[in-house]
N, C-alpha and C. Protein backbone atom coordinates (compact mmCIF):
# COMPACT_ATOMS: atom_id res chain seq x y z
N UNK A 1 -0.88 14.47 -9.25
CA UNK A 1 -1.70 13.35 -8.83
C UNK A 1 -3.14 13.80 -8.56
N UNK A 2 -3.17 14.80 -8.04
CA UNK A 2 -4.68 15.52 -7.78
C UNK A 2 -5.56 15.86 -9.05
N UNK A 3 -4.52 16.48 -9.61
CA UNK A 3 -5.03 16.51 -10.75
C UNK A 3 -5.73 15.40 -12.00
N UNK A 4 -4.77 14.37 -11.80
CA UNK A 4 -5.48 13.55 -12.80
C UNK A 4 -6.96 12.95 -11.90
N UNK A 5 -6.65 13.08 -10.83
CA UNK A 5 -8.00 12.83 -9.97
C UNK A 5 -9.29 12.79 -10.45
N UNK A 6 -8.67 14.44 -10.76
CA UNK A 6 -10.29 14.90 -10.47
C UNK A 6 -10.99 14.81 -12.18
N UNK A 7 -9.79 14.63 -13.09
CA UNK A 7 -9.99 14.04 -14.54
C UNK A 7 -10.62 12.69 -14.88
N UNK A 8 -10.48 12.13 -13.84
CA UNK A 8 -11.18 10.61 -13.34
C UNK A 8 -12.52 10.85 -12.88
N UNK A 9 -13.04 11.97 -12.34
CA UNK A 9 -13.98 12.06 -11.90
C UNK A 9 -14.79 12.64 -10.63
N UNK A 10 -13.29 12.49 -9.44
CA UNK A 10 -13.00 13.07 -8.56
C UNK A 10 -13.48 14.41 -7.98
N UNK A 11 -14.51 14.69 -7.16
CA UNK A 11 -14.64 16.41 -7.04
C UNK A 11 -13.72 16.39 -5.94
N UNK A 12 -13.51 17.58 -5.64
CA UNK A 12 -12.81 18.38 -4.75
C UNK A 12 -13.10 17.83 -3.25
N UNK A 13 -14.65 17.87 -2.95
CA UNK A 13 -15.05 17.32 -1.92
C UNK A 13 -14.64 16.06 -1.65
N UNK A 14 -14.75 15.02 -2.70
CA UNK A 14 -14.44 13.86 -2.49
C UNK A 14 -12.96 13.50 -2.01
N UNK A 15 -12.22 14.15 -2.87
CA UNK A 15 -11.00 14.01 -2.50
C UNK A 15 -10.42 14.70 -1.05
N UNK A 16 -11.23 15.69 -0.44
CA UNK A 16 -10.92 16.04 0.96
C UNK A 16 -11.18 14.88 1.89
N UNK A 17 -12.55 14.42 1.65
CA UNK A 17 -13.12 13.39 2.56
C UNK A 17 -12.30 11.85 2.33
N UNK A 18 -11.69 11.92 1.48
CA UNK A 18 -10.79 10.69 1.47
C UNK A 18 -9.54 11.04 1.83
N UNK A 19 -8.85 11.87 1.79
CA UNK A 19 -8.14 12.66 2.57
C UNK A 19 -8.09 13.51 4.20
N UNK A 20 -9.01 13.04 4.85
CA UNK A 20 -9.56 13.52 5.33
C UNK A 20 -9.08 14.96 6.17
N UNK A 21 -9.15 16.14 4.92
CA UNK A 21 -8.61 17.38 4.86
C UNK A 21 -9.88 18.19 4.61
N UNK A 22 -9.85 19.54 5.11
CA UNK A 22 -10.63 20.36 3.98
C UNK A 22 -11.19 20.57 2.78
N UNK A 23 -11.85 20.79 2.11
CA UNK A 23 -11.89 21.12 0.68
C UNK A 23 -11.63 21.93 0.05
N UNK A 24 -10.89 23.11 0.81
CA UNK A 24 -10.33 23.97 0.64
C UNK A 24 -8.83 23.84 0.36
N UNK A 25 -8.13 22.85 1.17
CA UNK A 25 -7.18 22.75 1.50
C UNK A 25 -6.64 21.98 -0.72
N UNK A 26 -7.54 21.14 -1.03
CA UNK A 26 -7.57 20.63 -2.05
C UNK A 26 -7.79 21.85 -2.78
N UNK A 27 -8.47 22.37 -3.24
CA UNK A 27 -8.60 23.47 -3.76
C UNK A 27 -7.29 24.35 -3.93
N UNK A 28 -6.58 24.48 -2.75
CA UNK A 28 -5.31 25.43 -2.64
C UNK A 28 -4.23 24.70 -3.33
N UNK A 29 -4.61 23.69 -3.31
CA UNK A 29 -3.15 22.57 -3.72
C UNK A 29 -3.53 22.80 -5.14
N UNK A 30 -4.73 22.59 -5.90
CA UNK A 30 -4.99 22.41 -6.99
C UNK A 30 -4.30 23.60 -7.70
N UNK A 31 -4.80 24.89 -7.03
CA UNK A 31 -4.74 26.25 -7.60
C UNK A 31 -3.30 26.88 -7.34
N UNK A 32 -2.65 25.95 -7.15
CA UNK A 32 -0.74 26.57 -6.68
C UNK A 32 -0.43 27.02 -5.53
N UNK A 33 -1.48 27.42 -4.91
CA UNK A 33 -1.60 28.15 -3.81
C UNK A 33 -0.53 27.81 -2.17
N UNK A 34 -1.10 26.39 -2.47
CA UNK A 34 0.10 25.50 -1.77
C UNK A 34 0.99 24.51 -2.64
N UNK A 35 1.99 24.71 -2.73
CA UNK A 35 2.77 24.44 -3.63
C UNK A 35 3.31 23.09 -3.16
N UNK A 36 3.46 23.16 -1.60
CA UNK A 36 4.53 21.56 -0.68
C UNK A 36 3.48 21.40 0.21
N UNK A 37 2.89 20.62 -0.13
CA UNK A 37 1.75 20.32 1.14
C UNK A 37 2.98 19.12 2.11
N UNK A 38 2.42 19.38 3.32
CA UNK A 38 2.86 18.34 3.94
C UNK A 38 2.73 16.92 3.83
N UNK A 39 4.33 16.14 4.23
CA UNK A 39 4.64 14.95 3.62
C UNK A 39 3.41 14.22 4.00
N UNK A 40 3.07 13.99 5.00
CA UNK A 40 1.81 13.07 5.58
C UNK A 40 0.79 13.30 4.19
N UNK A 41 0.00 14.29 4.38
CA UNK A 41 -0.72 14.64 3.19
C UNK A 41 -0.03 13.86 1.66
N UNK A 42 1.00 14.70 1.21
CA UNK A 42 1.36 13.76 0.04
C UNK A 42 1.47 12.23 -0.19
N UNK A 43 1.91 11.78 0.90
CA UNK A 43 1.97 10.21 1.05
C UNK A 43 0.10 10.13 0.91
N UNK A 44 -0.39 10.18 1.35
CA UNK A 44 -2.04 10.02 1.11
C UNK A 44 -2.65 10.11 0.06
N UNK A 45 -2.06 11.52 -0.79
CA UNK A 45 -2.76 11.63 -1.73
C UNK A 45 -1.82 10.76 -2.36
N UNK A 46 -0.38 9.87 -2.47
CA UNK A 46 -0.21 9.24 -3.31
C UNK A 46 -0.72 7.99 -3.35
N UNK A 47 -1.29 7.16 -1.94
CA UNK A 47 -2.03 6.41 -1.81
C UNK A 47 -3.15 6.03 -2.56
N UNK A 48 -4.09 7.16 -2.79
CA UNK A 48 -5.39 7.82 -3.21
C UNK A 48 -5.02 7.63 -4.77
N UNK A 49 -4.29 8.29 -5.23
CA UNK A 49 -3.73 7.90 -6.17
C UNK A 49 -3.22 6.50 -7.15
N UNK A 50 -2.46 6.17 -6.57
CA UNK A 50 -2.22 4.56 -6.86
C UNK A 50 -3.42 3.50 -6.60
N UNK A 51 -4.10 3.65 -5.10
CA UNK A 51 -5.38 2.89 -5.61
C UNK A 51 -6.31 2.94 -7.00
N UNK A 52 -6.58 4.26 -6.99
CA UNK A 52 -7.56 4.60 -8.52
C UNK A 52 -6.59 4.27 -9.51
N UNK A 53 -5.15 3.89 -9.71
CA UNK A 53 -4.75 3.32 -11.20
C UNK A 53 -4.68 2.24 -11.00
N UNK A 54 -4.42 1.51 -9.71
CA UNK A 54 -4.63 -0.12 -10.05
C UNK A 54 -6.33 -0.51 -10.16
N UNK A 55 -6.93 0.29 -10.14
CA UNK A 55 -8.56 0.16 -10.39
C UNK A 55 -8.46 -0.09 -12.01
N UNK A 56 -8.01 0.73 -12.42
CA UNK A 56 -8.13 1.22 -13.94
C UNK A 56 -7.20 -0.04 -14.66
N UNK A 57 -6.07 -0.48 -13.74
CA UNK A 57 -5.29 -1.49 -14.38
C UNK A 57 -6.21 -3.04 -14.39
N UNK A 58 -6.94 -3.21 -13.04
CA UNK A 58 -7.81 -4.11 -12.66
C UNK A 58 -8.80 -3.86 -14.07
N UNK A 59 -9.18 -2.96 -14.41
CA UNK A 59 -10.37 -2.92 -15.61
C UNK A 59 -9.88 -3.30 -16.91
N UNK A 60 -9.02 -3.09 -16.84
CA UNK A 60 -8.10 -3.23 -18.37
C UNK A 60 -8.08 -5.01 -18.39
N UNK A 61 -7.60 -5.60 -17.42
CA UNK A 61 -7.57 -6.64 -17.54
C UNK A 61 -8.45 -7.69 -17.34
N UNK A 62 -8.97 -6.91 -16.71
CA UNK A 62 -11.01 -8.22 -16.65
C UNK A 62 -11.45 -7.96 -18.01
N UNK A 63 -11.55 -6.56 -18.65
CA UNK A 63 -11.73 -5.77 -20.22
C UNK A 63 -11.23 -6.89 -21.07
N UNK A 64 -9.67 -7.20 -21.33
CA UNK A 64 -9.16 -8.26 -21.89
C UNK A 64 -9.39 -9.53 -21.41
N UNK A 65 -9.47 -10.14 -20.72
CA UNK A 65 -10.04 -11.77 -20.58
C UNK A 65 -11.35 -11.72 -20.35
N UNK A 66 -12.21 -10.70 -20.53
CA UNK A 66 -13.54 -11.13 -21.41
C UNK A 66 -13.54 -11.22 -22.75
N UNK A 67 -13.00 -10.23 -23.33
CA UNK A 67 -12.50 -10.46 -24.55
C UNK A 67 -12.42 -11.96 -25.28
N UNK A 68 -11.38 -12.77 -24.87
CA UNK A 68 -10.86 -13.98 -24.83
C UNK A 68 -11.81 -14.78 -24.78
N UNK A 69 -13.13 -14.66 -23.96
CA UNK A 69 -13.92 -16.13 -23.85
C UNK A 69 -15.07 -16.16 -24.75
């Protein structure tokens, strides 16, 4: 999930401060380093996550019914 993040656009920083974690701590997760971050944390970043694809789903579909008119 972090990962496609930061493929979206996401820096490292950003994703701490929306997380409101380290940037390090992101960094470690990214790099294997921490492998099981804690559940709290994961629930967040899946939060973080799912918002930015219903963004992308939200675009797709304003994308198509402009289309249409």
């Amino acid at each position: 999930m972090l990962l496609y993040l930061v493929k979206r656009g996401f820096t490292e920083e950003s994703i701490a401060i929306a997380l409101n974690v380290n940037q390090s701590t992101i960094s470690r997760i990214l790099s294997g380093k921490i492998q099981e971050p804690r559940g709290s944390l994961v629930n967040t970043i899946r939060y973080l996550f799912e918002k930015e694809q219903n963004k992308q789903v939200d675009s797709i579909i304003s994308f198509r019914n402009g289309q249409g008119q």
